[in-house]
N, C-alpha and C. Protein backbone atom coordinates (compact mmCIF):
# COMPACT_ATOMS: atom_id res chain seq x y z
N UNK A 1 45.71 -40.98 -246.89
CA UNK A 1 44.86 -41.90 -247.61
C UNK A 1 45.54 -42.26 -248.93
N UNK A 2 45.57 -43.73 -249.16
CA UNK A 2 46.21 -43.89 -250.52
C UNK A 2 45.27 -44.78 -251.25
N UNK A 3 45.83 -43.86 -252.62
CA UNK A 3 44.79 -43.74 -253.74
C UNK A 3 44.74 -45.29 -254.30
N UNK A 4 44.09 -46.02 -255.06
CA UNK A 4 43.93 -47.68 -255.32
C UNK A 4 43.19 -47.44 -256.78
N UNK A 5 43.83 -48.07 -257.65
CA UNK A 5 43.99 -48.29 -259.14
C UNK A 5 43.83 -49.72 -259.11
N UNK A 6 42.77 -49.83 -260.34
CA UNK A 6 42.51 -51.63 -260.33
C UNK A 6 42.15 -50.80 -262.49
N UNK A 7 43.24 -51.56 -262.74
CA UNK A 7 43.33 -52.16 -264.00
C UNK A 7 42.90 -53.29 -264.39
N UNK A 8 41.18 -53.35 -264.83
CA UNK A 8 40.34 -54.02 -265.25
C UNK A 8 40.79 -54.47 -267.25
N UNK A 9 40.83 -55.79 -267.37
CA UNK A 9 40.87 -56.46 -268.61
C UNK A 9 39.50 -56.85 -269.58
N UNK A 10 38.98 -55.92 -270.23
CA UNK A 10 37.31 -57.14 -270.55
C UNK A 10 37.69 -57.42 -271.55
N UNK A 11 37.70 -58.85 -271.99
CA UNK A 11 37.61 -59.71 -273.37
C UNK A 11 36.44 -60.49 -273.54
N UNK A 12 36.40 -60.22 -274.90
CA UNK A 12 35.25 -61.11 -275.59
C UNK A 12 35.40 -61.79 -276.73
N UNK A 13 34.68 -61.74 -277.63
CA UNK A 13 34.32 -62.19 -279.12
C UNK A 13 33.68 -61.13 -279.77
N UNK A 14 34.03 -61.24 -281.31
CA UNK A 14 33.17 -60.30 -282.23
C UNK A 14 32.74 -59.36 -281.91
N UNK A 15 33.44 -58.38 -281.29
CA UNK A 15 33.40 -57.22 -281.09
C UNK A 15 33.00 -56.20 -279.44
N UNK A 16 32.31 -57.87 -278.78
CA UNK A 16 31.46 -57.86 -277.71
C UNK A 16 32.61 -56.42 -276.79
N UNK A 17 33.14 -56.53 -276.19
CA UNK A 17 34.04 -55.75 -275.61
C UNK A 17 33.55 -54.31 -275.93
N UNK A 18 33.90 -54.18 -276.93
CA UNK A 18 33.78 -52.72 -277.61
C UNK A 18 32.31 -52.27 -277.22
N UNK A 19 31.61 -53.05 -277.82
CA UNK A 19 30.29 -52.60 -277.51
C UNK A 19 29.77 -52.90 -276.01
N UNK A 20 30.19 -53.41 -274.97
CA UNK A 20 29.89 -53.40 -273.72
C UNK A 20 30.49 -52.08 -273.23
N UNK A 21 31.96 -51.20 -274.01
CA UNK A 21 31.87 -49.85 -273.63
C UNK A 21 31.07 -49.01 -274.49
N UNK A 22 30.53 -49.04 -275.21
CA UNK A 22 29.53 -48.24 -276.02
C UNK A 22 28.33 -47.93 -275.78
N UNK A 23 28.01 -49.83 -274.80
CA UNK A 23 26.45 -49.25 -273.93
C UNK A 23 26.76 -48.84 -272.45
N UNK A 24 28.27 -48.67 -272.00
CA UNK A 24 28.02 -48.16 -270.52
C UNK A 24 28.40 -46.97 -271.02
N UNK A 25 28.87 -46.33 -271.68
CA UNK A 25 29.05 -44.77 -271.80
C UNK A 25 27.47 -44.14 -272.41
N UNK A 26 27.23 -44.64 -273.03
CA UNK A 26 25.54 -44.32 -274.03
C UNK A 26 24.48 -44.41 -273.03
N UNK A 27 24.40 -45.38 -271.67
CA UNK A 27 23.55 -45.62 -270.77
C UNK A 27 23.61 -44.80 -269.63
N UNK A 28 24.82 -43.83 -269.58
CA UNK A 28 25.28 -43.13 -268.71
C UNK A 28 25.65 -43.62 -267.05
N UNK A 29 26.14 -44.78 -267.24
CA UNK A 29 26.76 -45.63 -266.69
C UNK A 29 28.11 -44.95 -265.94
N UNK A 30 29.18 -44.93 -266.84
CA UNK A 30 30.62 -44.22 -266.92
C UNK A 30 30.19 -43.06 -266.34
N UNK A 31 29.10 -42.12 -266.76
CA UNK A 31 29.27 -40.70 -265.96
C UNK A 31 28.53 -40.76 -264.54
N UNK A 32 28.37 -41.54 -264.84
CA UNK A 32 27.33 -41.58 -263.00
C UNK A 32 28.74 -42.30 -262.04
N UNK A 33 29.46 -43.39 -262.59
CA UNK A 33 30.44 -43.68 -262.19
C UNK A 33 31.62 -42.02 -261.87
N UNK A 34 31.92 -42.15 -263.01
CA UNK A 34 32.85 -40.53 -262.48
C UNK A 34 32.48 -39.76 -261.64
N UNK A 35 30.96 -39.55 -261.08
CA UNK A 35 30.22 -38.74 -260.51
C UNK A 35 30.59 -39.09 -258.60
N UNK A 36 30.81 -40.61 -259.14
CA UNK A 36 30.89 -41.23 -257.59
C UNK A 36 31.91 -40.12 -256.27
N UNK A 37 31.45 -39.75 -255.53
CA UNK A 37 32.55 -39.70 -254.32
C UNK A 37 33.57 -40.13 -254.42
N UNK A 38 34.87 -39.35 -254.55
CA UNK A 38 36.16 -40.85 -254.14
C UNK A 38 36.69 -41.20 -255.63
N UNK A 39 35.69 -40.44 -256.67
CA UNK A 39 36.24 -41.74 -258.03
C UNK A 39 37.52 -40.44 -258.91
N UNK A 40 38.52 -40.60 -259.14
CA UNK A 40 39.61 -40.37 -259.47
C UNK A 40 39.69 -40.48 -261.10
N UNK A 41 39.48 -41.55 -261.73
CA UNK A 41 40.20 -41.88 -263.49
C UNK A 41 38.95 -42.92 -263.27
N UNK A 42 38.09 -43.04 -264.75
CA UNK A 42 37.48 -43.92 -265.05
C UNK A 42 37.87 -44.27 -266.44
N UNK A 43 38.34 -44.81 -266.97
CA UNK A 43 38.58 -44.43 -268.56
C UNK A 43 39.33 -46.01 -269.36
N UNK A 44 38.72 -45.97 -270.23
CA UNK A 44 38.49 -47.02 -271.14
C UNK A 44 39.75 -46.93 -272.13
N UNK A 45 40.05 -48.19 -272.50
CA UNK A 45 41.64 -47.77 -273.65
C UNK A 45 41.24 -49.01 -274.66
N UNK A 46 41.30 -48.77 -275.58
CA UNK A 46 41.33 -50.15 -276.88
C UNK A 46 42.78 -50.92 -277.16
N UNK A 47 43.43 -51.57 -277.35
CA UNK A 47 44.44 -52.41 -277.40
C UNK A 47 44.74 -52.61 -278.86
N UNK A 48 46.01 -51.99 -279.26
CA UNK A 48 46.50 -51.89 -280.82
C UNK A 48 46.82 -53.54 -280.52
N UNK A 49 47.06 -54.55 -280.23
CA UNK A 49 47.44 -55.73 -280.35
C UNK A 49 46.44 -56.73 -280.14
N UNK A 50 44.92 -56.45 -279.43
CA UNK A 50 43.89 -57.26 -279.30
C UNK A 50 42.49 -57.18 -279.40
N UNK A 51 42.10 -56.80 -280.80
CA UNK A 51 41.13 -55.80 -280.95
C UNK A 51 39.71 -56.97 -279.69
N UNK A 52 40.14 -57.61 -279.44
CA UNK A 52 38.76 -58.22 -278.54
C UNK A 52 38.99 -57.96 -276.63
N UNK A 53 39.70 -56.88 -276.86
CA UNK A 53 40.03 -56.41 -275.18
C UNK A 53 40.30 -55.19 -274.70
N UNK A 54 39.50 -54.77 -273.99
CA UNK A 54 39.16 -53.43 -273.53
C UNK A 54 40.31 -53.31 -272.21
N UNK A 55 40.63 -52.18 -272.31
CA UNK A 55 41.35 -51.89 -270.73
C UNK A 55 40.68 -51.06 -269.73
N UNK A 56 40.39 -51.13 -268.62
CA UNK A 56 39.51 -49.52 -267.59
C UNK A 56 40.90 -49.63 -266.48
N UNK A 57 40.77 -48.33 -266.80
CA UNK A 57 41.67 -48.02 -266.01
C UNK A 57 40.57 -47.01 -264.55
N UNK A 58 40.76 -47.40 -263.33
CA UNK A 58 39.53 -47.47 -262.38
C UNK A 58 40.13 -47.06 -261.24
N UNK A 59 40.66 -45.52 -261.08
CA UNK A 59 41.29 -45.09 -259.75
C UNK A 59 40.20 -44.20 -258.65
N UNK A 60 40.67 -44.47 -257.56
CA UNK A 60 39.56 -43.81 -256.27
C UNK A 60 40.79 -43.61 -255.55
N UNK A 61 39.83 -42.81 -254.66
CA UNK A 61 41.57 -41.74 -253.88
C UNK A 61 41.34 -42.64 -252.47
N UNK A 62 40.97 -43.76 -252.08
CA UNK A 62 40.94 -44.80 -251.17
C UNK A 62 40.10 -46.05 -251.33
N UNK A 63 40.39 -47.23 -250.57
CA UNK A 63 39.71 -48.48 -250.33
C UNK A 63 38.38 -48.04 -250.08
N UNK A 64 38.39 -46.86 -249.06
CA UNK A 64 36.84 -46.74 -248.58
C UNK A 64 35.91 -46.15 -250.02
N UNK A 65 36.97 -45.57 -250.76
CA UNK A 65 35.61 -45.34 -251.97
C UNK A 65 35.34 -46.28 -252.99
N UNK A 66 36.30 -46.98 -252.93
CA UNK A 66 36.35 -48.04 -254.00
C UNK A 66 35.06 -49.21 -253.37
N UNK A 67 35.42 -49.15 -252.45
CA UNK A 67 33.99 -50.00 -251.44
C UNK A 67 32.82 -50.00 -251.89
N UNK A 68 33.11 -48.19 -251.57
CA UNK A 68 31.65 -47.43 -251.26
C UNK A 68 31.28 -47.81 -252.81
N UNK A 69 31.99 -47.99 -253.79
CA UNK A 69 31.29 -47.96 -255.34
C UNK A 69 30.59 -49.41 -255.55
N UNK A 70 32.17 -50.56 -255.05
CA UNK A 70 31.31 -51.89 -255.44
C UNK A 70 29.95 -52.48 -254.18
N UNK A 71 29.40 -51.43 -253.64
CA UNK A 71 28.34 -51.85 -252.65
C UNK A 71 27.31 -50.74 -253.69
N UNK A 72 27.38 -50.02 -254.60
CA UNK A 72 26.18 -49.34 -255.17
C UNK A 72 25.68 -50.14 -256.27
N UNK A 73 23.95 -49.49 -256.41
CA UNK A 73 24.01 -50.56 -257.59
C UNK A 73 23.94 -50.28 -258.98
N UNK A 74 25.07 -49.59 -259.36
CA UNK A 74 25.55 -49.70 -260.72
C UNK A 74 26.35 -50.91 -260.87
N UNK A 75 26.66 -51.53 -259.85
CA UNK A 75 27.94 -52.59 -259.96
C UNK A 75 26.69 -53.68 -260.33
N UNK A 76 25.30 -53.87 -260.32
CA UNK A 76 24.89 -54.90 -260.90
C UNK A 76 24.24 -54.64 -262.22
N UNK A 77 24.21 -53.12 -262.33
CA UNK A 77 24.14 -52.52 -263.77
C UNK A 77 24.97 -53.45 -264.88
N UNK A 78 26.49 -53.43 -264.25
CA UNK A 78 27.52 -53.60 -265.04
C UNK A 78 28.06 -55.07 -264.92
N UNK A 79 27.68 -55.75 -264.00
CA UNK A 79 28.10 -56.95 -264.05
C UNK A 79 26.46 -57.58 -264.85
N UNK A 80 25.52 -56.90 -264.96
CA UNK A 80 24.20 -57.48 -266.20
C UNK A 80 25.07 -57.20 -267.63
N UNK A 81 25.58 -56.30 -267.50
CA UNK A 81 26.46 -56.00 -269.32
C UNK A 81 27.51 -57.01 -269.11
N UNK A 82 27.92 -57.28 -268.27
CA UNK A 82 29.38 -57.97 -268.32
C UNK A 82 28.58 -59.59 -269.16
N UNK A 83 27.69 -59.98 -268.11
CA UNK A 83 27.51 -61.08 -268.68
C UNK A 83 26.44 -60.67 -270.28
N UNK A 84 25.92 -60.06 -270.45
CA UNK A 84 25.03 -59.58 -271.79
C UNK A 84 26.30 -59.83 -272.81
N UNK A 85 26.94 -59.15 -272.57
CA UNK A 85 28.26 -59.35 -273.88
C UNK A 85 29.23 -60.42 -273.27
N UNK A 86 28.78 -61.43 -272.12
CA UNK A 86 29.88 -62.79 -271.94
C UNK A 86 31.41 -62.47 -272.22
N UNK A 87 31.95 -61.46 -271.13
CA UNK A 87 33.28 -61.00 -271.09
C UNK A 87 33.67 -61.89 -269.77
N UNK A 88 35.03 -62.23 -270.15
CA UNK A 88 35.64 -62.30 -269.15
C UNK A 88 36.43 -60.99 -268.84
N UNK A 89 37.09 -61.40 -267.35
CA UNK A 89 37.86 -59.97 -266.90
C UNK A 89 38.92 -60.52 -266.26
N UNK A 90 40.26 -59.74 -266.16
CA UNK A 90 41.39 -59.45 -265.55
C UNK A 90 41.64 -58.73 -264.76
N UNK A 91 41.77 -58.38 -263.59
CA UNK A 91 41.79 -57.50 -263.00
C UNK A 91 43.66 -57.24 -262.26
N UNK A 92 44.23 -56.04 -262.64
CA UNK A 92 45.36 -55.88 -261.48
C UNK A 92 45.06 -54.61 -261.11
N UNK A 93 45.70 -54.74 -259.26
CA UNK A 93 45.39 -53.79 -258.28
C UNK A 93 46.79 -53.28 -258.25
N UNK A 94 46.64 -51.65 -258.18
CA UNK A 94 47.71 -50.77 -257.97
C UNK A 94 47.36 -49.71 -256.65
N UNK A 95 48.69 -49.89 -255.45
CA UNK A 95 48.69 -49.28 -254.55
C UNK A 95 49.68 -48.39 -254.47
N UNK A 96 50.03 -47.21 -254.25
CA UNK A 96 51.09 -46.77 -254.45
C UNK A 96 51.59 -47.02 -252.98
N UNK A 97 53.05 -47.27 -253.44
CA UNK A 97 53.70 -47.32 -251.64
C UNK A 97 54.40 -45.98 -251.23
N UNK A 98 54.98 -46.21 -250.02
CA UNK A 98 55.99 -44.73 -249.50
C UNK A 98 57.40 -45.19 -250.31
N UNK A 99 57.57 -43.86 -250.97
CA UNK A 99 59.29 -43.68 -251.20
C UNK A 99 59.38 -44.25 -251.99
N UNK A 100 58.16 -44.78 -253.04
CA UNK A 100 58.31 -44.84 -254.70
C UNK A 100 59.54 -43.64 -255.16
N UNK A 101 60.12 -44.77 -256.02
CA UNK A 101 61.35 -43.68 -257.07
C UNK A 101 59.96 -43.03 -257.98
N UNK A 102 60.07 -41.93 -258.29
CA UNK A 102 59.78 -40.93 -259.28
C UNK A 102 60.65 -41.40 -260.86
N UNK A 103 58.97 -41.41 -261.89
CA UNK A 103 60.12 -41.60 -263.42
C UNK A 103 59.71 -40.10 -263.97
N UNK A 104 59.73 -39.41 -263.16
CA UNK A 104 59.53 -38.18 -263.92
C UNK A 104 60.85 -37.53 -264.95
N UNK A 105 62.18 -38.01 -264.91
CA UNK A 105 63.14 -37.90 -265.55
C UNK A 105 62.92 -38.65 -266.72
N UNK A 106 62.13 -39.71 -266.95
CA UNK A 106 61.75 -40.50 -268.12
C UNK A 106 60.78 -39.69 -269.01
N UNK A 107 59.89 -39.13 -268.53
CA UNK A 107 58.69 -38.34 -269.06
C UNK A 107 59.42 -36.55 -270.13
N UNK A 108 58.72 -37.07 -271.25
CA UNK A 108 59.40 -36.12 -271.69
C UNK A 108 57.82 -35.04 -271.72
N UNK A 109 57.37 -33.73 -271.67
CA UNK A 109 56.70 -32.90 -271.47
C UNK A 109 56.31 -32.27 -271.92
């Protein structure tokens, strides 16, 4: 089974971003998410270069859980905040393939 990473972008205005992660972590949103079956990395990053854009970084250890999440309904929890704070989003999908080079020689420890 291979694991599927979707690097989500939210941008806004005046701060909107920030505070669309402030009410899904405070609403307990994010932990019911982590809680999911299948859910791997949920986790939010701020951007030293764009203070109006959030990063989620959003891994599940398969398609079938990633499914299983956008068919529950927190996903209309969060697409009501998405539009409440009028974000747009970016989304890129990460699959890992067979016989990826390793940068573990890059990584210092």
């Amino acid at each position: 089974m291979k694991s599927v990473t979707v690097n989500l972008y939210y941008t806004g205005r005046n701060g909107s971003a920030r505070a669309f992660v402030n009410e899904m972590t405070e609403s307990g949103i994010v932990d019911a998410i982590r809680g999911e079956k299948g859910n791997l990395r949920y986790a939010y990053f701020f951007s030293a270069d764009d203070p109006e854009t959030v990063l989620l970084i959003d891994s599940w250890d398969g398609q079938a859980a990633l499914d299983r999440h956008h068919a529950s309904p927190l996903m209309a929890r969060i697409a009501a905040l998405r539009e409440k704070y009028d974000l747009r989003t970016r989304a890129e999908r990460f699959v890992p393939s067979e016989g990826e080079p390793s940068d573990e020689r890059y990584l210092r420890k």
